[in-house]
Protein backbone atom coordinates (compact mmCIF):
# COMPACT_ATOMS: atom_id res chain seq x y z
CA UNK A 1 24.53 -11.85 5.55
CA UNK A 2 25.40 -10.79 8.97
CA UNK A 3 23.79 -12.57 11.99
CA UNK A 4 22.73 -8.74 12.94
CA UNK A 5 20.55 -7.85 10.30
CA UNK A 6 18.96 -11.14 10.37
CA UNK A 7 17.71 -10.17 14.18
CA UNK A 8 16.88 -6.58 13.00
CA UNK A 9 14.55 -8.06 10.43
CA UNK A 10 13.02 -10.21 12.65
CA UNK A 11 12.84 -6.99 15.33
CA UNK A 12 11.62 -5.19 12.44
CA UNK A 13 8.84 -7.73 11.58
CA UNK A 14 7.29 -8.09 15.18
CA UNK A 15 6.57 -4.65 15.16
CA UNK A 16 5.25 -3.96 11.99
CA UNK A 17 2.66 -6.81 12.66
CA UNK A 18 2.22 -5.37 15.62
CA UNK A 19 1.66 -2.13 14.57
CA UNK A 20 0.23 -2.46 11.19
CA UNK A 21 -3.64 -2.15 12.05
CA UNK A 22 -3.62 0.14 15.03
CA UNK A 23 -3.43 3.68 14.61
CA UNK A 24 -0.25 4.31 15.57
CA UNK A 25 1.67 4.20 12.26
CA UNK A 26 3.78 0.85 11.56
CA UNK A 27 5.65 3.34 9.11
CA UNK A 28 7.20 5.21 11.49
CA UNK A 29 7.96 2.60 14.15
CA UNK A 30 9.86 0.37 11.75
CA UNK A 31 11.92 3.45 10.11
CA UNK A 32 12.51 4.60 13.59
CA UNK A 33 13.46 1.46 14.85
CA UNK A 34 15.36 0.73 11.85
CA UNK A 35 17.46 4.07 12.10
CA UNK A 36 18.41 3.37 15.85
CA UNK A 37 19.43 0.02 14.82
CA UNK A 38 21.52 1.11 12.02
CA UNK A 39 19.46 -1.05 9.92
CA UNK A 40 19.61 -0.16 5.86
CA UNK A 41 17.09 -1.01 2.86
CA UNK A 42 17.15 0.56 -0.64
CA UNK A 43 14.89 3.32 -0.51
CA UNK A 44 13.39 2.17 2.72
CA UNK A 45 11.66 -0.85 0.40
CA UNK A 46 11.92 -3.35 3.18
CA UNK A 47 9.15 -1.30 5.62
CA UNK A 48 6.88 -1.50 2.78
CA UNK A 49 7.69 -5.21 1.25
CA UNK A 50 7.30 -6.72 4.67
CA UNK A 51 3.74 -5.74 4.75
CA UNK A 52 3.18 -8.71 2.71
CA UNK A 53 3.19 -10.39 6.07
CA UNK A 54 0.46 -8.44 7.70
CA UNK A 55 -1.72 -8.72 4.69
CA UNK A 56 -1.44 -12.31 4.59
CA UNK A 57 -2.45 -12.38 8.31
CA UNK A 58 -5.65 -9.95 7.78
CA UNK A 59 -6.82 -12.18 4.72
CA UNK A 60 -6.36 -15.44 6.55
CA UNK A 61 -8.23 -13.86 9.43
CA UNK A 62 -11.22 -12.39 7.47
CA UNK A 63 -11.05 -15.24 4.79
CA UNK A 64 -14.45 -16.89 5.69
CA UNK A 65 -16.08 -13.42 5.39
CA UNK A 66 -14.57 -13.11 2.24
CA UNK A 67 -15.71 -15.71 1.04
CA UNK A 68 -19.29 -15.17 2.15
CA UNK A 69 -19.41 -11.50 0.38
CA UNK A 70 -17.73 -12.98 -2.39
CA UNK A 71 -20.51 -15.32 -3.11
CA UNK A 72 -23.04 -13.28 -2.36
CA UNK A 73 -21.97 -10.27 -4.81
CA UNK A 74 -24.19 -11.93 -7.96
CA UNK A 75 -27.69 -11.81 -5.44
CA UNK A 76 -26.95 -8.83 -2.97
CA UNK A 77 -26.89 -5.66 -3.90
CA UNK A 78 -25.24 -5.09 0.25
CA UNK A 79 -22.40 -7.54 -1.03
CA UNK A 80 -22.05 -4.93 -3.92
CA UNK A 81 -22.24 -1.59 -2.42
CA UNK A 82 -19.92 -3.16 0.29
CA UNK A 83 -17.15 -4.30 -2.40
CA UNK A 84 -18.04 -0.76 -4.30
CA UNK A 85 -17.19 1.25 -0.56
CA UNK A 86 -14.08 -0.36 -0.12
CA UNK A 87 -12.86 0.35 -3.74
CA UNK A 88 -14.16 3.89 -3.39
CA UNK A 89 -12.17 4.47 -0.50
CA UNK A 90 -8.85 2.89 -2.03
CA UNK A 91 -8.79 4.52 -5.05
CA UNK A 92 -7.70 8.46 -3.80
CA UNK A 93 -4.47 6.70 -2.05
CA UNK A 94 -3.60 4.91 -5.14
CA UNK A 95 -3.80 7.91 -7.23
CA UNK A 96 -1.69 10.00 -5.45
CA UNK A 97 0.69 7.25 -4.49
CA UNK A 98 1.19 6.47 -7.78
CA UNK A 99 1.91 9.92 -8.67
CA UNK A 100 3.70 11.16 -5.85
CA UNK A 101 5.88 7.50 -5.30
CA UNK A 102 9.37 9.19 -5.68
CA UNK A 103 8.88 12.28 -3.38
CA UNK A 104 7.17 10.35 -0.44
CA UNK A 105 10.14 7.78 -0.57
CA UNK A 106 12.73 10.01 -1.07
CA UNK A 107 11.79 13.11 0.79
CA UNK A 108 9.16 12.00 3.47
CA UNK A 109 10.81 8.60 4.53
CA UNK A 110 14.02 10.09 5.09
CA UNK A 111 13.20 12.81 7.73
CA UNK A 112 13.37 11.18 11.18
CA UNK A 113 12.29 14.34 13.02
CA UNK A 114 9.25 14.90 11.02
CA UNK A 115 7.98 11.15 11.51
CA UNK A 116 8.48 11.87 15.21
CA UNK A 117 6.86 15.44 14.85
CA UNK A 118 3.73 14.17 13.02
CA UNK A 119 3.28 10.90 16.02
CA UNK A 120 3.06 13.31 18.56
CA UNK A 121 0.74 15.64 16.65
CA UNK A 122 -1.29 12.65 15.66
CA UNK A 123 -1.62 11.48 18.95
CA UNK A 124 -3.06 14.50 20.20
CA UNK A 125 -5.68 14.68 17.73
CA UNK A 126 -6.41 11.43 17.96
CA UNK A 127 -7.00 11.97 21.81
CA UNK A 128 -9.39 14.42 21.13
CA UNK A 129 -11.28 12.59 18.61
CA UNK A 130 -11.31 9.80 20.84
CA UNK A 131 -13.02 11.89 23.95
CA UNK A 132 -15.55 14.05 21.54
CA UNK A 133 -19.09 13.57 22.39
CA UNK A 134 -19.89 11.78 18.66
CA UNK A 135 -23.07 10.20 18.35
CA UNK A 136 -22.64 7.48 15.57
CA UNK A 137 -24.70 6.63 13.04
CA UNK A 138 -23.02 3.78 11.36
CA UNK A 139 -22.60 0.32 13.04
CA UNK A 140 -22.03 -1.94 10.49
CA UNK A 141 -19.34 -1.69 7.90
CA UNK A 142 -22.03 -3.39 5.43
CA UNK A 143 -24.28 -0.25 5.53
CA UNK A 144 -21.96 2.41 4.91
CA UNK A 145 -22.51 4.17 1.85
CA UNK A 146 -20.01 4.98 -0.87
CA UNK A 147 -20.09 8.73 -0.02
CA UNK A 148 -18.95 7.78 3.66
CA UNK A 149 -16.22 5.47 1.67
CA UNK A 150 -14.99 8.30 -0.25
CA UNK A 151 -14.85 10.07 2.84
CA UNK A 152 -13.10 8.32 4.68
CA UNK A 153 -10.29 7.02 1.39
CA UNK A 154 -9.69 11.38 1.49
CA UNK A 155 -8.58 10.76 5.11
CA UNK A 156 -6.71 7.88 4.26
CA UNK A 157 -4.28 9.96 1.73
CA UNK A 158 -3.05 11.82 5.03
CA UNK A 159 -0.73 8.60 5.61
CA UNK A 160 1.23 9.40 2.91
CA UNK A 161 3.41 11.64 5.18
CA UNK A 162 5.43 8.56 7.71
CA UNK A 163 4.05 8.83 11.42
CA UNK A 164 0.18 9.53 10.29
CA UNK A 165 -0.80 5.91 10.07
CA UNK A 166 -3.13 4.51 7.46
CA UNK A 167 -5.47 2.93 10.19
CA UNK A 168 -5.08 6.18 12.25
CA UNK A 169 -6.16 8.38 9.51
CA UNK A 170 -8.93 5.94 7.80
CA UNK A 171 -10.59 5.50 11.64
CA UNK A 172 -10.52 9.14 12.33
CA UNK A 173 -12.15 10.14 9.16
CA UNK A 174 -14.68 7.15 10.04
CA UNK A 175 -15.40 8.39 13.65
CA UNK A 176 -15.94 12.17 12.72
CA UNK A 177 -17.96 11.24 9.73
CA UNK A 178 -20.70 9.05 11.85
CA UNK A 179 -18.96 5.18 12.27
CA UNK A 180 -19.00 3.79 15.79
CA UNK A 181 -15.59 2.98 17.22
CA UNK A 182 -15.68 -0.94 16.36
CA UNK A 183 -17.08 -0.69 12.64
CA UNK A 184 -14.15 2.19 11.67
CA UNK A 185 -11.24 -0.29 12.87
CA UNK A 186 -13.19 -2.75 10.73
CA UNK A 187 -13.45 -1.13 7.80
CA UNK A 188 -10.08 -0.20 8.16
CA UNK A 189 -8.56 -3.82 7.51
CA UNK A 190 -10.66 -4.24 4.45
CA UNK A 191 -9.74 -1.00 3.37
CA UNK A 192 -6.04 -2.23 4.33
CA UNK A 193 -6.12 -5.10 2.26
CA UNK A 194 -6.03 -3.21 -1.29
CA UNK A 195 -4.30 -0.31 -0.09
CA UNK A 196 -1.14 -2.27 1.47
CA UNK A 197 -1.11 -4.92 -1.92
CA UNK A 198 -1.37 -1.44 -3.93
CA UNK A 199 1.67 -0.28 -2.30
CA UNK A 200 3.76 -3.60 -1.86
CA UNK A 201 3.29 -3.74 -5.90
CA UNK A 202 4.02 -0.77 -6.54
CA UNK A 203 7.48 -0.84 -4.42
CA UNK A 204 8.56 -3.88 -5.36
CA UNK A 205 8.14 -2.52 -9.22
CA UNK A 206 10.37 0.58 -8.67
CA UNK A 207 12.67 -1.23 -6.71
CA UNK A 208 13.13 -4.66 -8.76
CA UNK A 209 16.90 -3.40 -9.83
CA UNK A 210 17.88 -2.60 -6.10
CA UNK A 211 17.04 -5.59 -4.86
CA UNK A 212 19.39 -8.18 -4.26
CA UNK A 213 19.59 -12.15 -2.78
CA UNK A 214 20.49 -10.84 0.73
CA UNK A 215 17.73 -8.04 1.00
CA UNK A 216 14.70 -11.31 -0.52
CA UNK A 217 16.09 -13.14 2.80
CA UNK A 218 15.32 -9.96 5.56
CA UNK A 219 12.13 -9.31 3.75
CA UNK A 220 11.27 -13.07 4.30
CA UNK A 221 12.46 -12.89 7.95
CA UNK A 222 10.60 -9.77 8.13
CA UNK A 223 7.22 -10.38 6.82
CA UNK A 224 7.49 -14.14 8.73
CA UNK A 225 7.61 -11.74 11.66
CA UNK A 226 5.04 -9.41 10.73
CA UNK A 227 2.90 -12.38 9.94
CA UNK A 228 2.31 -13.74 13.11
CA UNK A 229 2.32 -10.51 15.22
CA UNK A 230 -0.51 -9.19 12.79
CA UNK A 231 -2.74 -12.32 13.28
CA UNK A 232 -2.29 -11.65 17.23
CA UNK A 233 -3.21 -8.05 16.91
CA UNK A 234 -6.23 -8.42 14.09
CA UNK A 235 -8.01 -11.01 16.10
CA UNK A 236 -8.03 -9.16 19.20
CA UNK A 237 -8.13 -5.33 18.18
CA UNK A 238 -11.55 -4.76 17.49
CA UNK A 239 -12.48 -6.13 21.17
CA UNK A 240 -10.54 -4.13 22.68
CA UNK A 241 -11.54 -0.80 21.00
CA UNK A 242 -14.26 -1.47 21.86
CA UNK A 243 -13.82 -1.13 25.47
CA UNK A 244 -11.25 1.34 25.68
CA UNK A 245 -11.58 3.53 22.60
CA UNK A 246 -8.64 4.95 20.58
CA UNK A 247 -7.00 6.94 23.42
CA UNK A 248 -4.39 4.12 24.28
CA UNK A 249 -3.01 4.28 20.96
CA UNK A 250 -2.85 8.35 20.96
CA UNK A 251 -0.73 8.18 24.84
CA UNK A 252 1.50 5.53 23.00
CA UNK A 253 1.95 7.57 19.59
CA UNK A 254 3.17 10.75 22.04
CA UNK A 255 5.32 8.37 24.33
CA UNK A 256 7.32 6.75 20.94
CA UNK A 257 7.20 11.00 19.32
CA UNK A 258 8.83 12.71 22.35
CA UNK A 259 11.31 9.48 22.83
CA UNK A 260 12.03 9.83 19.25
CA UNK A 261 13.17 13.21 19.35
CA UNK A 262 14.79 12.71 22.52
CA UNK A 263 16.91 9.35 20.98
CA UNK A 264 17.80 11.90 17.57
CA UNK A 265 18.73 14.72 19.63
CA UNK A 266 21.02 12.58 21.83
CA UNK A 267 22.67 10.16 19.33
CA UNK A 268 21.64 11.50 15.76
């Protein structure tokens, strides 16, 4: 194994933790960043299996909470409708990603210009999201009802294309359908946690013959990586939406777009 891709699968890693849970699509930053760096993976499987990382780093994060709704499912029907909400919301994602597997991998995953295309077009509508006059009516991710949940797991199937972003789509559906800027991020990492083991299982499955020794020890490096650089982001994202909104992320999504094209137009 070459000393190179070892430090492109650690490069690789940082920024999918890093980008995982902000709405700026980790997708399209690590196949981006991956092209530029010449870096290969069998049907792009090592964006998706380093994930693992970043969902390790969400659960260890929100484990005591966890725990709490866990225990309180068999006396609160709020525990329930909560647990309901977030399965709700996962379950239009993992129909069509089931369904529609080989064509986003294939297809979607391999066009460079679209995922640059679809950041910039993201960020703008993001942008404006982020500066409408909304007046929210949900605070608390443990009050939203299942029709908001199935709302905002519609939204969520927008990721599919590379350069969307899960979180970006999930937190935009949640902000134009009456969530308050804090509770959408958070109900985006729970809704995260099914919807990134649903596709880590599902990838690894199709890909089990591709796989070899050498690709188990980037994806390792990687989701080491993404590990750490998710914990940093989780426990200090919702903060700092909270004082500066969403509009951030939508400059940066624009900024990484227009360099994108730039970077394929000069070198391919």
């Amino acid at each position: 194994m070459a000393d190179q891709s070892i430090v492109s699968a650690l490069i690789l890693g940082l920024i999918e933790g890093l980008t995982e849970f902000i709405p700026v699509s980790s997708t399209a930053h690590v196949l981006l960043a991956g092209h530029f760096l010449g870096f290969k993976s069998p049907g792009n499987t090592f964006a998706v299996l380093i994930q693992l990382g970043a969902i390790l780093a969400i659960l260890a994060v929100y484990a005591a909470k966890l725990i709490r709704i866990a225990l309180a499912l068999p006396t609160s029907a709020k525990a329930r409708r909560f647990v309901l909400c977030v399965l709700i919301a996962f379950l239009p994602a993992a129909l069509i990603g089931v369904i529609a597997h080989g064509f986003i991998k294939t297809v979607l995953f391999e066009t460079p210009r679209l995922i640059c295309v679809v950041l910039i077009v993201g960020g703008v509508i993001l942008y404006a999201i982020d500066r409408l006059p909304l007046k929210p009516r949900y605070k608390d991710i443990m009050d939203y009802p299942p029709s908001l949940a199935l709302k905002i797991g519609l939204f969520q199937c927008l990721a599919m294309v590379p350069g969307t972003s899960r979180s970006g789509a999930t937190i935009a559906g949640a902000l134009l359908m009456g969530a308050d800027k804090r509770s959408a991020a958070e109900f985006s990492f729970f809704l995260a946690m099914p919807t990134m083991l649903g596709a880590f299982t599902l990838d690894l499955y199709k890909n089990r013959d591709a796989l070899s020794f050498d690709d188990g020890m980037l994806i390792v490096v990687g989701f080491v990586a993404a590990f750490f650089a998710a914990l940093l982001v989780v426990r200090s994202l919702l903060d700092f939406v909270s004082r500066r909104g969403f509009a951030p992320f939508a400059i940066w999504r624009i900024v990484v777009g227009v360099a994108g094209l730039i970077g394929l137009a000069l070198w391919g």
